[in-house]
N, C-alpha and C. Protein backbone atom coordinates (compact mmCIF):
# COMPACT_ATOMS: atom_id res chain seq x y z
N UNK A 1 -12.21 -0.50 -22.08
CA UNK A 1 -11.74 -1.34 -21.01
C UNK A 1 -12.80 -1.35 -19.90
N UNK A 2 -12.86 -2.49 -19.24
CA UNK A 2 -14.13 -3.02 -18.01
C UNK A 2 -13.81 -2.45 -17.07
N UNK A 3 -12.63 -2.66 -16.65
CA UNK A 3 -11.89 -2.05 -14.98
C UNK A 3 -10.26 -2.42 -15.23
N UNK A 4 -9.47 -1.96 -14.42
CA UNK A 4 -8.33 -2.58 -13.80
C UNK A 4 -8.15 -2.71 -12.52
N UNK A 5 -7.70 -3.94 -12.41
CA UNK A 5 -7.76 -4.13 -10.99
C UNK A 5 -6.57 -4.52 -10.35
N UNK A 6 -6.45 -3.67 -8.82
CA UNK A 6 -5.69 -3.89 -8.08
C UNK A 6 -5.91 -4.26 -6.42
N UNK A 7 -4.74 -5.05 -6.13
CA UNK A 7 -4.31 -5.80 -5.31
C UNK A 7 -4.10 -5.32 -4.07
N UNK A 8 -4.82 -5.48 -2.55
CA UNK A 8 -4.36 -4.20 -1.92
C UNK A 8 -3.77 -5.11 -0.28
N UNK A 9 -3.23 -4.60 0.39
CA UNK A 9 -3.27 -5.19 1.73
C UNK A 9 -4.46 -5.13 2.45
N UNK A 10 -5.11 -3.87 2.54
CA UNK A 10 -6.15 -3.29 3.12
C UNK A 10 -7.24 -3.03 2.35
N UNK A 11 -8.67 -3.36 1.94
CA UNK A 11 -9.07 -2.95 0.98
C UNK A 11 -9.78 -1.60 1.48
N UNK A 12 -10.09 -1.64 2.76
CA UNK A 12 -10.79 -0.62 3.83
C UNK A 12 -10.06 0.72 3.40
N UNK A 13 -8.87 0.59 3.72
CA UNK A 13 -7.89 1.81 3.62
C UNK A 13 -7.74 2.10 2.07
N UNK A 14 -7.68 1.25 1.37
CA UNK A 14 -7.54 1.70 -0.03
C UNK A 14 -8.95 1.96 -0.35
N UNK A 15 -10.03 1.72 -0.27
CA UNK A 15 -11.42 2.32 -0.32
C UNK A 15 -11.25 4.04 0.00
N UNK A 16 -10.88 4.05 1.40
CA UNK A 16 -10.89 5.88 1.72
C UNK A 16 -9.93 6.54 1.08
N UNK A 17 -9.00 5.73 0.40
CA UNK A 17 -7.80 6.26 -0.45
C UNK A 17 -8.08 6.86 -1.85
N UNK A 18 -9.00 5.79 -2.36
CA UNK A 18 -9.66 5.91 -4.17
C UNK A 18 -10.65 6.98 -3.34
N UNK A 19 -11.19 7.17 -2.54
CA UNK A 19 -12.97 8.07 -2.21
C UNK A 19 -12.05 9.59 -2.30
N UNK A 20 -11.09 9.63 -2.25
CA UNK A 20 -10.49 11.00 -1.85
C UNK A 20 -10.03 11.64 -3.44
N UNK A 21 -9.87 11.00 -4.29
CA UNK A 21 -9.74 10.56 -5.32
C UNK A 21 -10.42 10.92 -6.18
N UNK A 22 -11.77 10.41 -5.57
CA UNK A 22 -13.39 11.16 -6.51
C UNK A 22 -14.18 9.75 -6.64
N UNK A 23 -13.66 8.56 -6.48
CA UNK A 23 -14.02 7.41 -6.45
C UNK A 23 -15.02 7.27 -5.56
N UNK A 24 -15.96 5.70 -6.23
CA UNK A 24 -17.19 5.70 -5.03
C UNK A 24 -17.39 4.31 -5.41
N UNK A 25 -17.96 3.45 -4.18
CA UNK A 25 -17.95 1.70 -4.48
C UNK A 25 -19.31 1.80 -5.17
N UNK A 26 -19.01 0.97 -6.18
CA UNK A 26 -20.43 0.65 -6.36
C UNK A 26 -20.96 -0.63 -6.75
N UNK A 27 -20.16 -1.45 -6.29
CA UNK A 27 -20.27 -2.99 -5.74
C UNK A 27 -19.33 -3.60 -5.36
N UNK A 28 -19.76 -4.17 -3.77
CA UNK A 28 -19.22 -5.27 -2.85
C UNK A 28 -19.24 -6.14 -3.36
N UNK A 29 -18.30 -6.94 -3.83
CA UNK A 29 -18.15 -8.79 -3.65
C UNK A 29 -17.18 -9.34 -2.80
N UNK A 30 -17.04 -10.93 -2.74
CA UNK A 30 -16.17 -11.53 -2.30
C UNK A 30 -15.66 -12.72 -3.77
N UNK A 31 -14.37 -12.34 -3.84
CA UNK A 31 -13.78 -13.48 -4.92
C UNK A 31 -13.07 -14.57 -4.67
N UNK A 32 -13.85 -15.60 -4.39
CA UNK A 32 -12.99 -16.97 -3.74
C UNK A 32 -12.90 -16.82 -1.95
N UNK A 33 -12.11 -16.47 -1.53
CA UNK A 33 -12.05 -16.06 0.02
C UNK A 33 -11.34 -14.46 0.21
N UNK A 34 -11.82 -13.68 -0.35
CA UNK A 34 -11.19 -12.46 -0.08
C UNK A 34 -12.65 -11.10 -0.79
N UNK A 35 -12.27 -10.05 -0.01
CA UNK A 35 -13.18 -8.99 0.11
C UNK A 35 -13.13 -8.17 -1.02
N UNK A 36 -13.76 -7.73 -2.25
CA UNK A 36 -13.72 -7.63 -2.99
C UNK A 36 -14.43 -6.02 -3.24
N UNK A 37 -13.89 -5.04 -4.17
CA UNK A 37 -15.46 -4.15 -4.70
C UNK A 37 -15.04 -3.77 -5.60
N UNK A 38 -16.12 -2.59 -6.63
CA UNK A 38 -15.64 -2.17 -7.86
C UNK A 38 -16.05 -0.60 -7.50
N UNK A 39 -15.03 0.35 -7.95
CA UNK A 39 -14.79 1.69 -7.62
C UNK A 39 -15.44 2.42 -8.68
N UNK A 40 -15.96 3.42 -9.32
CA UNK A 40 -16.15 4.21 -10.37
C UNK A 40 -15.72 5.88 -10.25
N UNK A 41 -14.96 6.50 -10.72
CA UNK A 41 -14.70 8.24 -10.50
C UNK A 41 -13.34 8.25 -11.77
N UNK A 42 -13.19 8.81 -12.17
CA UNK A 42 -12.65 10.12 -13.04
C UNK A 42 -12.41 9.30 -14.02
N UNK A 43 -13.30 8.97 -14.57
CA UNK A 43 -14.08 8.25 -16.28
C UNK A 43 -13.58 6.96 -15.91
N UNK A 44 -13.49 6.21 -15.25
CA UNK A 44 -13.00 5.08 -15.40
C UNK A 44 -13.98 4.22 -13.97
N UNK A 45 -13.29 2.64 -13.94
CA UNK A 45 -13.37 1.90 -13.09
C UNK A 45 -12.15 0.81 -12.72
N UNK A 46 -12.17 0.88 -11.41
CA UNK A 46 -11.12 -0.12 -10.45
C UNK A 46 -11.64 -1.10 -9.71
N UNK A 47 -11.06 -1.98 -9.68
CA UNK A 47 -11.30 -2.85 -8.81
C UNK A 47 -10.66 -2.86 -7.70
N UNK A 48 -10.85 -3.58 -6.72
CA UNK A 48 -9.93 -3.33 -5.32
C UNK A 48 -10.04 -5.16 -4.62
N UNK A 49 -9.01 -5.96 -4.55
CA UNK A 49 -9.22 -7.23 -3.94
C UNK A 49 -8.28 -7.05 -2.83
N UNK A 50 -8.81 -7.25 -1.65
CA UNK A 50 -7.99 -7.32 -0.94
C UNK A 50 -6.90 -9.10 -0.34
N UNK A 51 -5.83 -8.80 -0.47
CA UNK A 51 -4.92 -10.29 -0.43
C UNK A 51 -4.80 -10.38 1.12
N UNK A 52 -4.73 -11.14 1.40
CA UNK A 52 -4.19 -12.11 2.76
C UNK A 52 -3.04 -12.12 3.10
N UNK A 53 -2.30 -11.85 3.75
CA UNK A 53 -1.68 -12.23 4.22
C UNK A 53 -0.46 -11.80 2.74
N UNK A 54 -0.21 -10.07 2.92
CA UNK A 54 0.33 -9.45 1.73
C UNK A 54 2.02 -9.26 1.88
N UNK A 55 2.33 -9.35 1.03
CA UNK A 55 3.62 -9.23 0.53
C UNK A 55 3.63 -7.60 0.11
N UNK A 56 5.20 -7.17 0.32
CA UNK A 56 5.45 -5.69 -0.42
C UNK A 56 5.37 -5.75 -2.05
N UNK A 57 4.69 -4.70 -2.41
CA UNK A 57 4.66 -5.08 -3.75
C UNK A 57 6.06 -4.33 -4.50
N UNK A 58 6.25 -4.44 -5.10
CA UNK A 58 8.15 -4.38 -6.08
C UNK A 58 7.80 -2.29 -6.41
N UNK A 59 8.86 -1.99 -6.68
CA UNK A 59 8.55 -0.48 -6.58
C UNK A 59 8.66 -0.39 -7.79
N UNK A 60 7.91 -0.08 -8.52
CA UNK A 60 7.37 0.08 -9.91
C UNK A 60 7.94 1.32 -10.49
N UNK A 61 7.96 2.55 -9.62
CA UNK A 61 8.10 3.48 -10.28
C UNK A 61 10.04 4.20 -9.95
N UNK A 62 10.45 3.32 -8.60
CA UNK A 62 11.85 3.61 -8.68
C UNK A 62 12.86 2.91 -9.38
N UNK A 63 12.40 1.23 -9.36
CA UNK A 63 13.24 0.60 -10.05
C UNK A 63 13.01 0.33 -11.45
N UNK A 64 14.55 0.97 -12.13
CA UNK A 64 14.46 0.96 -13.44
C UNK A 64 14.40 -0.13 -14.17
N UNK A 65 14.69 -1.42 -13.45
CA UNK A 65 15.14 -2.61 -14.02
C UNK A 65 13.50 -3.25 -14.13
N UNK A 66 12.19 -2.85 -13.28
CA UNK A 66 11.27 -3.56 -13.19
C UNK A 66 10.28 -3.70 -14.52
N UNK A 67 9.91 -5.15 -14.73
CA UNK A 67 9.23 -5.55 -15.73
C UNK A 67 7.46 -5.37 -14.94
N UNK A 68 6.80 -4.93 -15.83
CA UNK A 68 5.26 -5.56 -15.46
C UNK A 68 4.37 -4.06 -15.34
N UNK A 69 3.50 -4.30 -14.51
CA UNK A 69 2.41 -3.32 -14.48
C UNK A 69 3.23 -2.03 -13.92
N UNK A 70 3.04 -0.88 -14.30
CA UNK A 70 3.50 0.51 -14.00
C UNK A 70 2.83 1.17 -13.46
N UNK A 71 1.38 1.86 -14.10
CA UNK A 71 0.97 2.93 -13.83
C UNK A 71 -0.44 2.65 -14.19
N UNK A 72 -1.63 2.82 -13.40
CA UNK A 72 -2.68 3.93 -13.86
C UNK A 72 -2.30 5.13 -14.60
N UNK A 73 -3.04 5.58 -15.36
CA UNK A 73 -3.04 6.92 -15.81
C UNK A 73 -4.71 7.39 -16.14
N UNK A 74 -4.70 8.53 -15.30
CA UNK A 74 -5.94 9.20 -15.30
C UNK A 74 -5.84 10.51 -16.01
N UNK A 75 -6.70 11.07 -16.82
CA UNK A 75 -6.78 12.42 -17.67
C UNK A 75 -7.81 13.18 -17.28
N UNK A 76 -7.05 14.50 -16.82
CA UNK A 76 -8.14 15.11 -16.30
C UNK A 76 -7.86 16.78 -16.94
N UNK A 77 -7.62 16.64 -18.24
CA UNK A 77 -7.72 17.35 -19.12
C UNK A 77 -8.90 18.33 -18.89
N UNK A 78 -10.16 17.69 -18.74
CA UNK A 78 -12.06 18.08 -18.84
C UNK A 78 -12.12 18.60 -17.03
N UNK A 79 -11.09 17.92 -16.10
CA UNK A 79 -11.34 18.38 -15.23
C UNK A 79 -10.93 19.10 -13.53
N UNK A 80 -9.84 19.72 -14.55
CA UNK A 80 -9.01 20.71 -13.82
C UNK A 80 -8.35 21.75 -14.52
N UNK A 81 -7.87 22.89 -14.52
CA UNK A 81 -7.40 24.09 -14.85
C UNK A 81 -6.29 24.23 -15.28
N UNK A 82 -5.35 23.74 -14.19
CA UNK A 82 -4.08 23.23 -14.06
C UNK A 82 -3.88 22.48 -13.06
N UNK A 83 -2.73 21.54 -13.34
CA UNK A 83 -2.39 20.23 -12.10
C UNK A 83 -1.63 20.57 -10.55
N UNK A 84 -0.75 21.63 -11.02
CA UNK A 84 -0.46 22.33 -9.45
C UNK A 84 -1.17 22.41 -8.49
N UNK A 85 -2.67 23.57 -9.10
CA UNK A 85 -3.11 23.59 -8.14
C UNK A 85 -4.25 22.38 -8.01
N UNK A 86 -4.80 21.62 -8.73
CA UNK A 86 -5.39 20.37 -8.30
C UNK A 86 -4.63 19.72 -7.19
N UNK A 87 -3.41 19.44 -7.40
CA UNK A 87 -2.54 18.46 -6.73
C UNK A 87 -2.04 19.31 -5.23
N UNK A 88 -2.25 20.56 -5.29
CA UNK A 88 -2.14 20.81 -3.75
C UNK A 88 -3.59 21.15 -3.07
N UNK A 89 -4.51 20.82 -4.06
CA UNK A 89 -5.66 20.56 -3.30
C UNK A 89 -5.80 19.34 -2.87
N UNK A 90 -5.47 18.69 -3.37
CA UNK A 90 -5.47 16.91 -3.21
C UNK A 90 -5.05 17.12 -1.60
N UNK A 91 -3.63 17.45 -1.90
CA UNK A 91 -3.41 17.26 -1.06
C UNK A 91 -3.61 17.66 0.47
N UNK A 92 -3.98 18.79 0.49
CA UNK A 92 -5.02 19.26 1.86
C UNK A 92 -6.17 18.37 1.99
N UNK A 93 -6.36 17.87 1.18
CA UNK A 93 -7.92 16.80 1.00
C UNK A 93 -7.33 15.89 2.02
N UNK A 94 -6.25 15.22 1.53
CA UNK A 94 -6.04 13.73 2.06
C UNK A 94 -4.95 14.24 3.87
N UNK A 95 -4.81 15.49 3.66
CA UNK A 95 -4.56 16.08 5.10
C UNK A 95 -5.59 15.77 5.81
N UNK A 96 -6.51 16.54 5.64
CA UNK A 96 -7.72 16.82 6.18
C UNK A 96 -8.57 15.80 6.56
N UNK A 97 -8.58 14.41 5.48
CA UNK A 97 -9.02 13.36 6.22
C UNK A 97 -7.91 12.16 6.99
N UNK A 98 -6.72 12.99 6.94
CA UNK A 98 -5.67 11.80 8.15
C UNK A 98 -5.42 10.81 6.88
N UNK A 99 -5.32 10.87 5.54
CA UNK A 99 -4.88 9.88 4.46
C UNK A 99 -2.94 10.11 4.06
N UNK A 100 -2.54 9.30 4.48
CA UNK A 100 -1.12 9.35 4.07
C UNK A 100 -1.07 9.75 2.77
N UNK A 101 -0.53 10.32 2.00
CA UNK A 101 -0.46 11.53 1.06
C UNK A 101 1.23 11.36 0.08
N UNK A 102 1.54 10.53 -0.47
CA UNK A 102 3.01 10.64 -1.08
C UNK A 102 3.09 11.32 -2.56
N UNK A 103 3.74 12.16 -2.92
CA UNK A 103 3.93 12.59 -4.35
C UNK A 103 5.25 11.81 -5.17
N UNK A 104 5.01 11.26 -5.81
CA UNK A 104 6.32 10.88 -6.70
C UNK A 104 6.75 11.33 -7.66
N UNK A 105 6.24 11.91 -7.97
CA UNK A 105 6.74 13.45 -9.10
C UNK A 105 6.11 14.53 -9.32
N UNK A 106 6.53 15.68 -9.05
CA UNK A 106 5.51 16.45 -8.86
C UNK A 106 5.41 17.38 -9.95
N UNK A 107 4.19 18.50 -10.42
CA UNK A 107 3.91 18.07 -11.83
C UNK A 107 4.98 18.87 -13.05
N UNK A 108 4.84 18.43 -13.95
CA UNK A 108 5.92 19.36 -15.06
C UNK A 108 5.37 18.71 -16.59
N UNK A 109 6.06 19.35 -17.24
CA UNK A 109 5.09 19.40 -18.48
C UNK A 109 6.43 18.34 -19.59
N UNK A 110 5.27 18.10 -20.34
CA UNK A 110 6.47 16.66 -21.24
C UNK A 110 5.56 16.80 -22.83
N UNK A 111 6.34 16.56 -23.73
CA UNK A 111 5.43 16.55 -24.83
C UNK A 111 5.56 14.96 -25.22
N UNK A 112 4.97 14.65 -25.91
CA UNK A 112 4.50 13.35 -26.33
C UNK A 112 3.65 13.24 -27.78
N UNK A 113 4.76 13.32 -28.39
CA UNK A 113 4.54 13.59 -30.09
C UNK A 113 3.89 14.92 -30.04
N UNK A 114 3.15 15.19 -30.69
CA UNK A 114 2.65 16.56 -30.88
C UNK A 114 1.89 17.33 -29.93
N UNK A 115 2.12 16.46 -28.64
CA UNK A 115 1.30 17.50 -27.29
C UNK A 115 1.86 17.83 -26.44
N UNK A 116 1.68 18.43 -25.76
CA UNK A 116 2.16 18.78 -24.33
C UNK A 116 1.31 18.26 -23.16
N UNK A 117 1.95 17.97 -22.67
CA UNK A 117 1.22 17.35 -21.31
C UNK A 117 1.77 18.48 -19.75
N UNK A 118 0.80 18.20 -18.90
CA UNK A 118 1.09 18.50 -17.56
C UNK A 118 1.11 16.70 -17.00
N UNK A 119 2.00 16.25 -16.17
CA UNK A 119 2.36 15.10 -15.92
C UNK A 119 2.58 14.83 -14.35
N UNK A 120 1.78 14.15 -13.40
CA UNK A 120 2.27 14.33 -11.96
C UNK A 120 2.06 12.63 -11.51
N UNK A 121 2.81 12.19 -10.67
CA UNK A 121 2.72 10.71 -10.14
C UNK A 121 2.38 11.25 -8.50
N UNK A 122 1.34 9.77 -8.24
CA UNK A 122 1.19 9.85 -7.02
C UNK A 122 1.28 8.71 -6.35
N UNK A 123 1.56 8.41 -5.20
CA UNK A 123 1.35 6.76 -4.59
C UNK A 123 0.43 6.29 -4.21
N UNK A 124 -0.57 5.18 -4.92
CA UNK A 124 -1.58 4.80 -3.93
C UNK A 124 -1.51 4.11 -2.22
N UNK A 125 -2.46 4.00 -1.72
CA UNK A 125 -2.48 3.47 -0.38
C UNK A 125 -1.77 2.32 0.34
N UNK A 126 -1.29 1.46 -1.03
CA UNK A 126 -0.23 0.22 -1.59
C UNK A 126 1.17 0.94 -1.56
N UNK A 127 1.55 1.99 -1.68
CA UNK A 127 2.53 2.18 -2.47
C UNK A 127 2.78 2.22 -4.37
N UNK A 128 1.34 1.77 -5.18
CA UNK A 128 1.64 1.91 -6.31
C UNK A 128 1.58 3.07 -7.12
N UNK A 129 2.15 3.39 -8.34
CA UNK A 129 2.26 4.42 -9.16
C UNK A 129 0.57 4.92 -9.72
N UNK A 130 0.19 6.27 -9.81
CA UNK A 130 -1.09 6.79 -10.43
C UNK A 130 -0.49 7.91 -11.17
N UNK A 131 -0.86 7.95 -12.13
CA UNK A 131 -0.49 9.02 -12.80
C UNK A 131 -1.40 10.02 -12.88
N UNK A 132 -1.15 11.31 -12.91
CA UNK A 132 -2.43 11.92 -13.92
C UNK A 132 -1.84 13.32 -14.90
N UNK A 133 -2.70 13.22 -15.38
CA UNK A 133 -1.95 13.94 -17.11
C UNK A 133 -3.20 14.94 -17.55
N UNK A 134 -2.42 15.76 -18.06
CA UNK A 134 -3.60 16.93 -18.76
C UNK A 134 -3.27 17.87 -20.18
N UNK A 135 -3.37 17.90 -20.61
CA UNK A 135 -3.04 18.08 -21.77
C UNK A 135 -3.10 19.54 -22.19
N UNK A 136 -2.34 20.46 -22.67
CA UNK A 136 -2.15 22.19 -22.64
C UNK A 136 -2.39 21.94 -23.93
């Protein structure tokens, strides 16, 4: 996959949001009339467009009834120990730089056919679902 890309009110604020993240721009555009870049950190790439004049986006991860995009999911199997303590490092991180900080599930372990996972949701700067997963 190239990137996935998401939709932001702010792209400024969601920039320092993905950087905390492990993310880093590594190209500015503009797409049509709006501010545009592409992110790279924890094996992957995002895009970030920022919209005009934004609408709330639908809560993806409370409502059960919702159809459509869900989740990022990031694996950081290669690069953390365990997710507890990643995820309360995170979170002093995004203390520390004044980044609003939401957990939506905090982590616990799930198997998924023959594995076990460590499993934690977080909210991006939007309000959308990120997952990240690690595998025991």
């Amino acid at each position: 996959m190239h990137h996935a890309s998401i939709r932001t009110a702010d792209i400024h604020r969601a920039i320092a949001f993905y950087e905390q993240l492990g993310f880093s721009v590594c190209d500015r555009f503009t797409t049509g009339y709006t501010l545009a870049c592409w992110m790279e950190g924890l094996n992957g790439r995002i895009e970030l467009i920022q919209i005009p004049q934004p609408k709330p986006a639908p809560d993806a991860f409370g409502d059960e009834h919702y159809v459509g995009y869900y989740h990022l999911s990031f694996d950081l199997t290669e690069t953390t120990a365990d997710l507890p303590t990643w995820l309360t490092d995170l979170k002093a991180q995004f203390a520390d730089a004044g980044i609003p900080f939401k957990i939506l599930l905090e982590p616990h372990q799930q198997q998924i056919g023959d594995r076990v996972y460590e499993v934690a949701f977080i909210a991006d700067a939007d309000g959308l679902p990120l997952e990240f997963i690690r595998q025991l």
